[in-house]
C-alpha atoms as a PDB file:
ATOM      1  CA  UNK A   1     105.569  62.137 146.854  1.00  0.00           C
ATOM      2  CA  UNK A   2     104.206  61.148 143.432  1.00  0.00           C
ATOM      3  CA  UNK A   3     101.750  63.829 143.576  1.00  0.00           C
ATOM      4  CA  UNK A   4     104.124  66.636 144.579  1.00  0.00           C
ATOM      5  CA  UNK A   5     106.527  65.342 141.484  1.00  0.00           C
ATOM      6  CA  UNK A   6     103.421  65.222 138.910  1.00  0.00           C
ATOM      7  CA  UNK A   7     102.526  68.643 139.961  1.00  0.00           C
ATOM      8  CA  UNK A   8     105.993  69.988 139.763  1.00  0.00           C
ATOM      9  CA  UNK A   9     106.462  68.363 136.273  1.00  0.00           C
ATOM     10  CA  UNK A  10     102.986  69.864 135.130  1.00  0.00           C
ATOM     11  CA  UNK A  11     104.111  73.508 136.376  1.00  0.00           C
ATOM     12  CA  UNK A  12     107.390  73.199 134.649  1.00  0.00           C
ATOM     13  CA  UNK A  13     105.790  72.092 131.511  1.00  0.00           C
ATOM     14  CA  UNK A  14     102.928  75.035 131.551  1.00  0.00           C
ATOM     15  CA  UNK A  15     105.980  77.058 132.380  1.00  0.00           C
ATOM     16  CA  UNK A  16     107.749  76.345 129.419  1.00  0.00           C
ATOM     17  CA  UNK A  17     104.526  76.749 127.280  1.00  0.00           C
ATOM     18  CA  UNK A  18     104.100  80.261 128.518  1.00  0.00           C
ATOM     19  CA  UNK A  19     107.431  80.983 127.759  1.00  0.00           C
ATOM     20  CA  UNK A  20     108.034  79.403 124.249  1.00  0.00           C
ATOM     21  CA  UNK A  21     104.464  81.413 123.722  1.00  0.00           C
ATOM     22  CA  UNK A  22     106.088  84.541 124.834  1.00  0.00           C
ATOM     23  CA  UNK A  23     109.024  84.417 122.751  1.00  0.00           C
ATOM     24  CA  UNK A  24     107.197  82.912 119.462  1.00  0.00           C
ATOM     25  CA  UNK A  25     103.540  84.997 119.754  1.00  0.00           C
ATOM     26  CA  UNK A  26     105.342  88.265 119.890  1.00  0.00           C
ATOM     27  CA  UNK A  27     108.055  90.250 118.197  1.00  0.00           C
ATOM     28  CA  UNK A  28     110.806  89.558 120.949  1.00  0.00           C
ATOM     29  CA  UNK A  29     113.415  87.295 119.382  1.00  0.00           C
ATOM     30  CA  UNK A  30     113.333  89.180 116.187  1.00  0.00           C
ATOM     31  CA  UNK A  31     113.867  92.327 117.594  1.00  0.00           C
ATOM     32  CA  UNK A  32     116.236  91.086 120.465  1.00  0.00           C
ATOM     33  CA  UNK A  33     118.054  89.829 117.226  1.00  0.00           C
ATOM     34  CA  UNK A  34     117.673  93.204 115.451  1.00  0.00           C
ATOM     35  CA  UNK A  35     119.064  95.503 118.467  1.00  0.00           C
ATOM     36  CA  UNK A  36     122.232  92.926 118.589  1.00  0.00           C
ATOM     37  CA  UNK A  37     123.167  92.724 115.013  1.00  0.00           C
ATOM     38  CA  UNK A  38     122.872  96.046 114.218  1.00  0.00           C
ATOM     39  CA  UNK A  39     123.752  98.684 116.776  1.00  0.00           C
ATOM     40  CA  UNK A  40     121.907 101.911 115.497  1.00  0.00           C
ATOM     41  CA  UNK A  41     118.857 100.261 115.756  1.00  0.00           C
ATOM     42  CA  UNK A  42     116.753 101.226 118.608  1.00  0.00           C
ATOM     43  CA  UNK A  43     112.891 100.693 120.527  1.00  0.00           C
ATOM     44  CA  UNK A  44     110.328 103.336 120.111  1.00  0.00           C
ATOM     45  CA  UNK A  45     110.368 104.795 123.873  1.00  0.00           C
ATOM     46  CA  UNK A  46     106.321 104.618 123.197  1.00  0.00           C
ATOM     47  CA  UNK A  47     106.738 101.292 122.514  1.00  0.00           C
ATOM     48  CA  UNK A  48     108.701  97.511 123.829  1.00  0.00           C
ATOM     49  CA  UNK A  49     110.816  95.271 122.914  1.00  0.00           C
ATOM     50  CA  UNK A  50     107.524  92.899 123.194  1.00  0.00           C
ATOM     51  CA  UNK A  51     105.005  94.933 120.657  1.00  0.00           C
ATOM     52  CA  UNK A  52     107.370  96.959 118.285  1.00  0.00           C
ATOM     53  CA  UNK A  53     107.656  95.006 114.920  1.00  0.00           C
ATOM     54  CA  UNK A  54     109.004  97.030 112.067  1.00  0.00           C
ATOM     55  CA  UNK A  55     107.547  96.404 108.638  1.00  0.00           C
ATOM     56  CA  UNK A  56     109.838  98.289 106.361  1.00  0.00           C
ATOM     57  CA  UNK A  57     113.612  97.690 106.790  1.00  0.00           C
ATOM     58  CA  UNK A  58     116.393  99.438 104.899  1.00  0.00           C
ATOM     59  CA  UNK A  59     117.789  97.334 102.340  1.00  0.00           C
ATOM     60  CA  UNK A  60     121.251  99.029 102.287  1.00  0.00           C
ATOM     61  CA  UNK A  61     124.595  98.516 104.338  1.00  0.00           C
ATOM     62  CA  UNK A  62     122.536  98.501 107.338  1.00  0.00           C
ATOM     63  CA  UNK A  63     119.674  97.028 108.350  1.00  0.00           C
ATOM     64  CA  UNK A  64     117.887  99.436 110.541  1.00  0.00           C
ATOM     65  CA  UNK A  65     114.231  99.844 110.865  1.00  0.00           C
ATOM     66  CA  UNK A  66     112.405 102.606 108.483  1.00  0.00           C
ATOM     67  CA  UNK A  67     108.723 102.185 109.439  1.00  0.00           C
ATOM     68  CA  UNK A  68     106.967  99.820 112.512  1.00  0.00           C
ATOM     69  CA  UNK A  69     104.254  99.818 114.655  1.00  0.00           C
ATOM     70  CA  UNK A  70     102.741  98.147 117.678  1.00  0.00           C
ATOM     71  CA  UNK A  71      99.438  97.977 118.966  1.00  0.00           C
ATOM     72  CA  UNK A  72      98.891 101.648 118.784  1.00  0.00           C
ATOM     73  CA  UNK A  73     101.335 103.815 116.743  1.00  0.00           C
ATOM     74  CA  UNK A  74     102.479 103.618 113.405  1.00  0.00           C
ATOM     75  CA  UNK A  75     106.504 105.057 113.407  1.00  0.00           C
ATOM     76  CA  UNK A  76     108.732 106.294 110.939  1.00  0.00           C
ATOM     77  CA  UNK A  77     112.374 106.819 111.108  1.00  0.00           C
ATOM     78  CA  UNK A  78     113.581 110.124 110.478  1.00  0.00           C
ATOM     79  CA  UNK A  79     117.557 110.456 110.238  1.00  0.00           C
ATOM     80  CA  UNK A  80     117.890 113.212 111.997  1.00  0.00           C
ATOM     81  CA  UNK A  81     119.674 113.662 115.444  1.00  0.00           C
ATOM     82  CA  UNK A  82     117.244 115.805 116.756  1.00  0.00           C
ATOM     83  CA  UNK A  83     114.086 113.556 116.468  1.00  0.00           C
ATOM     84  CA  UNK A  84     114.714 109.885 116.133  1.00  0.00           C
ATOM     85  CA  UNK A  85     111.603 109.258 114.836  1.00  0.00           C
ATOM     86  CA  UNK A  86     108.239 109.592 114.124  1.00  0.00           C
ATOM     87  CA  UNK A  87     104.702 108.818 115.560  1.00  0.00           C
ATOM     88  CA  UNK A  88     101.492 108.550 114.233  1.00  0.00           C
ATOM     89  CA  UNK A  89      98.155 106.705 116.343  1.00  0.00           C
ATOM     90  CA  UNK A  90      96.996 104.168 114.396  1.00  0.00           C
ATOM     91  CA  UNK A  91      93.195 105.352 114.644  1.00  0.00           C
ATOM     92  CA  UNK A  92      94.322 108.992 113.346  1.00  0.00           C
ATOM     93  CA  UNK A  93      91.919 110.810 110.980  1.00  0.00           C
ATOM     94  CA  UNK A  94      94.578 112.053 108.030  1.00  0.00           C
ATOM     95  CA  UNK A  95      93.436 112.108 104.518  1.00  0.00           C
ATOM     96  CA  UNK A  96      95.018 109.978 102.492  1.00  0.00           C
ATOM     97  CA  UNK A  97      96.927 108.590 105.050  1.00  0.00           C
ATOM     98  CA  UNK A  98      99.531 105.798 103.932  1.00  0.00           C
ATOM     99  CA  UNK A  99     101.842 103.689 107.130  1.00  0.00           C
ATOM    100  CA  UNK A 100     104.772 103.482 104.876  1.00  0.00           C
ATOM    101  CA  UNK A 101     104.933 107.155 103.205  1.00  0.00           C
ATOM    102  CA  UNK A 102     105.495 110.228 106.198  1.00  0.00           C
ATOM    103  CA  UNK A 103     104.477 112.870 103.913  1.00  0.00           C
ATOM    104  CA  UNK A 104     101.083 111.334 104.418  1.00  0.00           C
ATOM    105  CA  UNK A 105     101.209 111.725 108.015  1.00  0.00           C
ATOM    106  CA  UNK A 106      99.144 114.679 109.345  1.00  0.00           C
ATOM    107  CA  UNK A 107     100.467 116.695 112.027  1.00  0.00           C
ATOM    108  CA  UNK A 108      98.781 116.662 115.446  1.00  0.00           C
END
């Protein structure tokens, strides 16, 4: 009976680990926080709520996400209702290419 409670307080505590590691070691709770505060604000469809982490917000009224990226694509918001935004792959070959200026981005 000792055993069985050691081993259930052991998997409850790696279990918690994993978890706190999940939350902390990606972008989750800052863009869980993101999608609540400000409505408009949106996930890549490439991309997840677990690897999307913008890296230029707008500093106006609202505080929606200009550029991010995740693990593969570099995105840019475009203000349009037609195309939401963006996408670039991070190992593209464009000249002069610059993340956080579109007009750098070379079409595909």
């Amino acid at each position: 009976m000792l055993l069985a409670f050691a081993k259930r307080r052991l998997f409850l505590g790696l279990t918690a680990l994993l978890l706190a590691l999940a939350m902390f070691a990606t972008p989750l709770v800052s863009n869980a926080v993101m999608l609540l505060m400000e409505r408009s604000n949106f996930i890549p469809a490439q991309s997840s709520i677990w690897t999307f982490e913008p890296y230029e917000i707008n500093q106006g009224s609202s505080s929606y996400w200009l550029y991010g990226e995740d693990r593969v694509n570099y995105y840019s918001f475009t203000h349009t209702p037609e195309t939401a935004y963006r996408l670039i792959a991070k190992n593209n070959q464009c000249a002069g290419f610059d993340k956080r200026d579109v007009r750098t981005w070379c079409t595909p």
